[in-house]
PDB file of N, CA and C in Angstrom:
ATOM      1  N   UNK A   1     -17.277  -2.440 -28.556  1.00  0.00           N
ATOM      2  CA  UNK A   1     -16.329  -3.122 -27.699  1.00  0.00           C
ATOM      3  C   UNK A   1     -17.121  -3.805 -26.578  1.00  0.00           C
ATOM      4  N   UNK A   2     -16.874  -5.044 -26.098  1.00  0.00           N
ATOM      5  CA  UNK A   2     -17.403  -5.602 -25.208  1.00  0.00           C
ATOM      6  C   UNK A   2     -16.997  -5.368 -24.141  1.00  0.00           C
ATOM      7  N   UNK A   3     -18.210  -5.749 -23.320  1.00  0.00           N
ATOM      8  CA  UNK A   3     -17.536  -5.026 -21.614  1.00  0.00           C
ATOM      9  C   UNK A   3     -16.377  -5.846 -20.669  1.00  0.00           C
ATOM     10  N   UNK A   4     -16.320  -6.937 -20.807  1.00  0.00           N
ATOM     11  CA  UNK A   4     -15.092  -7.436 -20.975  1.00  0.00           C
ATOM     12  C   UNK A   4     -13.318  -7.057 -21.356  1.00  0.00           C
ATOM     13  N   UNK A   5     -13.517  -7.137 -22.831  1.00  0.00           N
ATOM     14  CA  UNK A   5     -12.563  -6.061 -23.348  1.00  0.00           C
ATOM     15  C   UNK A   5     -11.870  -4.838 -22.914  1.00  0.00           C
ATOM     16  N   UNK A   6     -13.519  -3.763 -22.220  1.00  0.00           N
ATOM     17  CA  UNK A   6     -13.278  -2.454 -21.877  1.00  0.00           C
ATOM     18  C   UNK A   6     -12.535  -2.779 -20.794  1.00  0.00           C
ATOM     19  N   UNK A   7     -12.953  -3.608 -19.979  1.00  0.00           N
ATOM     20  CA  UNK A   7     -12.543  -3.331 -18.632  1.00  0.00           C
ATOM     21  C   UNK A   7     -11.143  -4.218 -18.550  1.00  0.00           C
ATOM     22  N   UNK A   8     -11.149  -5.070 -19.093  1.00  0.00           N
ATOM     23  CA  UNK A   8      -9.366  -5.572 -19.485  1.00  0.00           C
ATOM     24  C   UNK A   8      -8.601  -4.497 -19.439  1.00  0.00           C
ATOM     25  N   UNK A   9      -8.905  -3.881 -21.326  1.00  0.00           N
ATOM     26  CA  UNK A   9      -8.164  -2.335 -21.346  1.00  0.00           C
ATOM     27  C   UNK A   9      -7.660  -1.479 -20.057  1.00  0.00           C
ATOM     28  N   UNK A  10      -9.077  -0.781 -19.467  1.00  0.00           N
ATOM     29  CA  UNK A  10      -8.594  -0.288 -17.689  1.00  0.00           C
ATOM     30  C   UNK A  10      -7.574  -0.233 -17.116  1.00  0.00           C
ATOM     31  N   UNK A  11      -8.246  -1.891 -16.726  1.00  0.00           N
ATOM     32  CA  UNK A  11      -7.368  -2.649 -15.921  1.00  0.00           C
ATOM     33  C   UNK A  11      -5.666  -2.693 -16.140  1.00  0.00           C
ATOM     34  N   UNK A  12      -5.405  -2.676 -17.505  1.00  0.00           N
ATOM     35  CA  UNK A  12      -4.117  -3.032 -17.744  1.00  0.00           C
ATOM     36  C   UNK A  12      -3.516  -1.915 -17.582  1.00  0.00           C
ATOM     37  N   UNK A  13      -4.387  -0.043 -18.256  1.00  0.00           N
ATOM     38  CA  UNK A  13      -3.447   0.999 -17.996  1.00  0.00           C
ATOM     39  C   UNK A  13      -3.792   1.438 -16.401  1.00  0.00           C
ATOM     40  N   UNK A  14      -4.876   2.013 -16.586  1.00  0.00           N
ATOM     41  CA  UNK A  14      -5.242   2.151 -15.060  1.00  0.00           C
ATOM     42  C   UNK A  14      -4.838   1.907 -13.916  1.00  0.00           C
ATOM     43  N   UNK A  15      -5.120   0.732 -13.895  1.00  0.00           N
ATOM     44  CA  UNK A  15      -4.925  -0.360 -12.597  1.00  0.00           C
ATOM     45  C   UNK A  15      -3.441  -0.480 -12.738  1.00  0.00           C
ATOM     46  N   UNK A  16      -2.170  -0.352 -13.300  1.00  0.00           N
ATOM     47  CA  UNK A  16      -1.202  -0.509 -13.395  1.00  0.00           C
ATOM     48  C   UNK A  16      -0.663   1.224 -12.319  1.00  0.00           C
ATOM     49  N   UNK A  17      -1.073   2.348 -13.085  1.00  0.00           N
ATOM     50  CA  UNK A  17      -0.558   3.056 -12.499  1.00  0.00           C
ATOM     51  C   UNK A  17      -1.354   3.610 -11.296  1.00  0.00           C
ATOM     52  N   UNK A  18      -2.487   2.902 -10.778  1.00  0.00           N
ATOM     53  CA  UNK A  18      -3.306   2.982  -8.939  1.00  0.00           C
ATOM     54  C   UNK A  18      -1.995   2.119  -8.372  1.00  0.00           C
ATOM     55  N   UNK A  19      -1.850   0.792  -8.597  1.00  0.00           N
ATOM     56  CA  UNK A  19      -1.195   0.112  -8.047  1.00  0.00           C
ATOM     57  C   UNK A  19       0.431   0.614  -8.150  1.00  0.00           C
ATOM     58  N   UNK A  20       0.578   1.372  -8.655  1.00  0.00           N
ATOM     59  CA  UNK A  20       2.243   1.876  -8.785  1.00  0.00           C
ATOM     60  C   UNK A  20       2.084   3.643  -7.969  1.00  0.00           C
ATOM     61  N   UNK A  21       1.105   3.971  -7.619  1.00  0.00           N
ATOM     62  CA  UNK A  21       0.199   5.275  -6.818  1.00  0.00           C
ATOM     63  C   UNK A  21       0.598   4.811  -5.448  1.00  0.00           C
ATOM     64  N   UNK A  22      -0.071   3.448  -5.238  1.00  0.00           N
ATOM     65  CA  UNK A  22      -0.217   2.679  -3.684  1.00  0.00           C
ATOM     66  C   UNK A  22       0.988   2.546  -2.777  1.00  0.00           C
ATOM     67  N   UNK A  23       1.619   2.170  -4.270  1.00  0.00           N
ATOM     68  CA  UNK A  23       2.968   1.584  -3.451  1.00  0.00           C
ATOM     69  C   UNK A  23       4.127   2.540  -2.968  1.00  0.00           C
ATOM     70  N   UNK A  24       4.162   4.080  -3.893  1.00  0.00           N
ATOM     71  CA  UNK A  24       4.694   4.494  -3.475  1.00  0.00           C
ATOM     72  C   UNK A  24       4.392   5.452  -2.546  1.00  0.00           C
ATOM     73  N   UNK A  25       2.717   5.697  -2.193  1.00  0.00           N
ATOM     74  CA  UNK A  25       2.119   5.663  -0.529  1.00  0.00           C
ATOM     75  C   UNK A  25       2.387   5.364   0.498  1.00  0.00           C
ATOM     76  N   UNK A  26       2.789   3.591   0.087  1.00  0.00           N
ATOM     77  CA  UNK A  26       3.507   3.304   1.193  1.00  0.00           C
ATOM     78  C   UNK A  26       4.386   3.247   1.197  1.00  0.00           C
ATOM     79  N   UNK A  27       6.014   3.371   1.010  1.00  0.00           N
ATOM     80  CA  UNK A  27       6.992   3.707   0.448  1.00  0.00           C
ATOM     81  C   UNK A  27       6.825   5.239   1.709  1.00  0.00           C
ATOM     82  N   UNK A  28       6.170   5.619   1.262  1.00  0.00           N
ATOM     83  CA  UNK A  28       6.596   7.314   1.472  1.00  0.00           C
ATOM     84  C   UNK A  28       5.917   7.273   2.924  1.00  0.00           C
ATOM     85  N   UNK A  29       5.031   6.525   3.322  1.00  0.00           N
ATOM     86  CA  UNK A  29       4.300   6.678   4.587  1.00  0.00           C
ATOM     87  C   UNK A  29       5.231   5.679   5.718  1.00  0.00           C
ATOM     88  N   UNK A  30       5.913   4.926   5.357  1.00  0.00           N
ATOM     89  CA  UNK A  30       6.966   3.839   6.297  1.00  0.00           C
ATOM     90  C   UNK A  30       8.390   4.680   6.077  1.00  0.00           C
ATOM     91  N   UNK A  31       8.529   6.030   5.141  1.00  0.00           N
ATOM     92  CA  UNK A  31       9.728   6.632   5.486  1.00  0.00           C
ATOM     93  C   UNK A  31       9.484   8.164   6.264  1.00  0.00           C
ATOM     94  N   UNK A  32       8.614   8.270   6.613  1.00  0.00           N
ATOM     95  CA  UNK A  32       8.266   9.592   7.445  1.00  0.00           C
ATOM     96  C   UNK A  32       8.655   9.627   8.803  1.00  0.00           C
ATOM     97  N   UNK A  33       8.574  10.871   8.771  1.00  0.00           N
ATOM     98  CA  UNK A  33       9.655  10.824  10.194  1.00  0.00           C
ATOM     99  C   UNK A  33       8.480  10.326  11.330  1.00  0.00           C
ATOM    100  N   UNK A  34       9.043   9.503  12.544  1.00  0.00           N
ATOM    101  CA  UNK A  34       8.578   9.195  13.364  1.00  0.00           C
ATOM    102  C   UNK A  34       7.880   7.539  13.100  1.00  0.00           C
ATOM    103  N   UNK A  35       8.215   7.031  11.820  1.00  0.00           N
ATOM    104  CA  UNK A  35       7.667   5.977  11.643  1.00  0.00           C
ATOM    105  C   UNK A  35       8.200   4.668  12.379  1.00  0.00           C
ATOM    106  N   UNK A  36       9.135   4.902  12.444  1.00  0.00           N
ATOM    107  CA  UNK A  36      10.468   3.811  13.565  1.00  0.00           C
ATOM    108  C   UNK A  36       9.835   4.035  14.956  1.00  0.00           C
ATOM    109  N   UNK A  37       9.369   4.879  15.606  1.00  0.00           N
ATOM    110  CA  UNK A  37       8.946   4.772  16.858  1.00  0.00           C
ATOM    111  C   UNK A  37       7.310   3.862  17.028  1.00  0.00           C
ATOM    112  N   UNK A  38       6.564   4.477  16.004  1.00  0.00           N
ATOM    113  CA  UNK A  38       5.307   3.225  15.658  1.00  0.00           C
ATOM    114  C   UNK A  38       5.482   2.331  15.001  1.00  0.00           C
ATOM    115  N   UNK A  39       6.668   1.729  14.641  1.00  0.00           N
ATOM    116  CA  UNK A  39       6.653   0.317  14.042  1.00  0.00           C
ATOM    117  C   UNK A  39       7.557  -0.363  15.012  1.00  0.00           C
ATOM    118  N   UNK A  40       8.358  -0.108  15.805  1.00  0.00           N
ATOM    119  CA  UNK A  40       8.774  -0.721  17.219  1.00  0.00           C
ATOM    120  C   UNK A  40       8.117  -0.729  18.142  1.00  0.00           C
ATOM    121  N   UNK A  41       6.992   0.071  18.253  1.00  0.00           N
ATOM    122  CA  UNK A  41       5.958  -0.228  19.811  1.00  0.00           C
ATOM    123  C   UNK A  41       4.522  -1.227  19.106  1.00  0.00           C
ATOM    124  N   UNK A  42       4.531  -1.204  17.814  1.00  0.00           N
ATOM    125  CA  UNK A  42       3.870  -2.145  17.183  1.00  0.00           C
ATOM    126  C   UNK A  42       4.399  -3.727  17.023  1.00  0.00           C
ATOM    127  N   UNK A  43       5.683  -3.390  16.999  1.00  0.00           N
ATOM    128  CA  UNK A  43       6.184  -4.920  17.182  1.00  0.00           C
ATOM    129  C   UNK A  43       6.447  -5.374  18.768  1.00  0.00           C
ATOM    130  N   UNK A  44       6.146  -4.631  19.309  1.00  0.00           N
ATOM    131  CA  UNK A  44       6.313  -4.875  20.691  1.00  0.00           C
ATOM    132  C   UNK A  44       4.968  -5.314  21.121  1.00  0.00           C
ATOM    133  N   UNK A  45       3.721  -5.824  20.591  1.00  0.00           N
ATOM    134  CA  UNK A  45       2.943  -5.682  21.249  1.00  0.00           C
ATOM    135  C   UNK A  45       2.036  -6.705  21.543  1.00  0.00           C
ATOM    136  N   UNK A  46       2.615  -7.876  20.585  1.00  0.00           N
ATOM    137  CA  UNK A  46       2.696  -9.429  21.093  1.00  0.00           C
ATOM    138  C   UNK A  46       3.764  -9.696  22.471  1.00  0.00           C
ATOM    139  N   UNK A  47       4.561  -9.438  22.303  1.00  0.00           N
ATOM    140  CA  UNK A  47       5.299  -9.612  23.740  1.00  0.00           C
ATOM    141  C   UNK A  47       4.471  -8.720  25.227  1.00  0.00           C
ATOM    142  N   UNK A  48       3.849  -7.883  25.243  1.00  0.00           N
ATOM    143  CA  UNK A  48       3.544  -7.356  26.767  1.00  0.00           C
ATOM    144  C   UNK A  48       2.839  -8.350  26.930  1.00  0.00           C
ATOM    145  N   UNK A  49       2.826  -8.008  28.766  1.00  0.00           N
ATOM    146  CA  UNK A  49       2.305  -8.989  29.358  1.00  0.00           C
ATOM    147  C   UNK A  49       0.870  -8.128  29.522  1.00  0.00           C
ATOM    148  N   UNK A  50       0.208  -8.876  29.385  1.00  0.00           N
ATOM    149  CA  UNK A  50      -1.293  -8.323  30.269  1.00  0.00           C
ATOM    150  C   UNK A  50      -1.717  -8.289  31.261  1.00  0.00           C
TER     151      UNK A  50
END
């Protein structure tokens, strides 16, 4: 098999379920408790004044 090939293969099972791993990382890390208080003082933080 060419190395090409192999790493297609991988890619297609592999890399399918890292990237379906990631997402529900984040998924699960933006629903934890306390996440609403750091994503409102994060959006707040173009507006302060300096």
């Amino acid at each position: 098999m060419e190395t090409y090939t192999a790493m297609r293969h991988f890619a297609d099972s592999w890399g399918l379920v890292f990237m379906f791993v990631v997402f529900i990382g984040v998924v699960l890390f933006m629903l934890r408790p306390g996440a609403k208080q750091a994503a409102n003082e994060a959006a707040q933080i173009p507006l302060k004044e300096d």
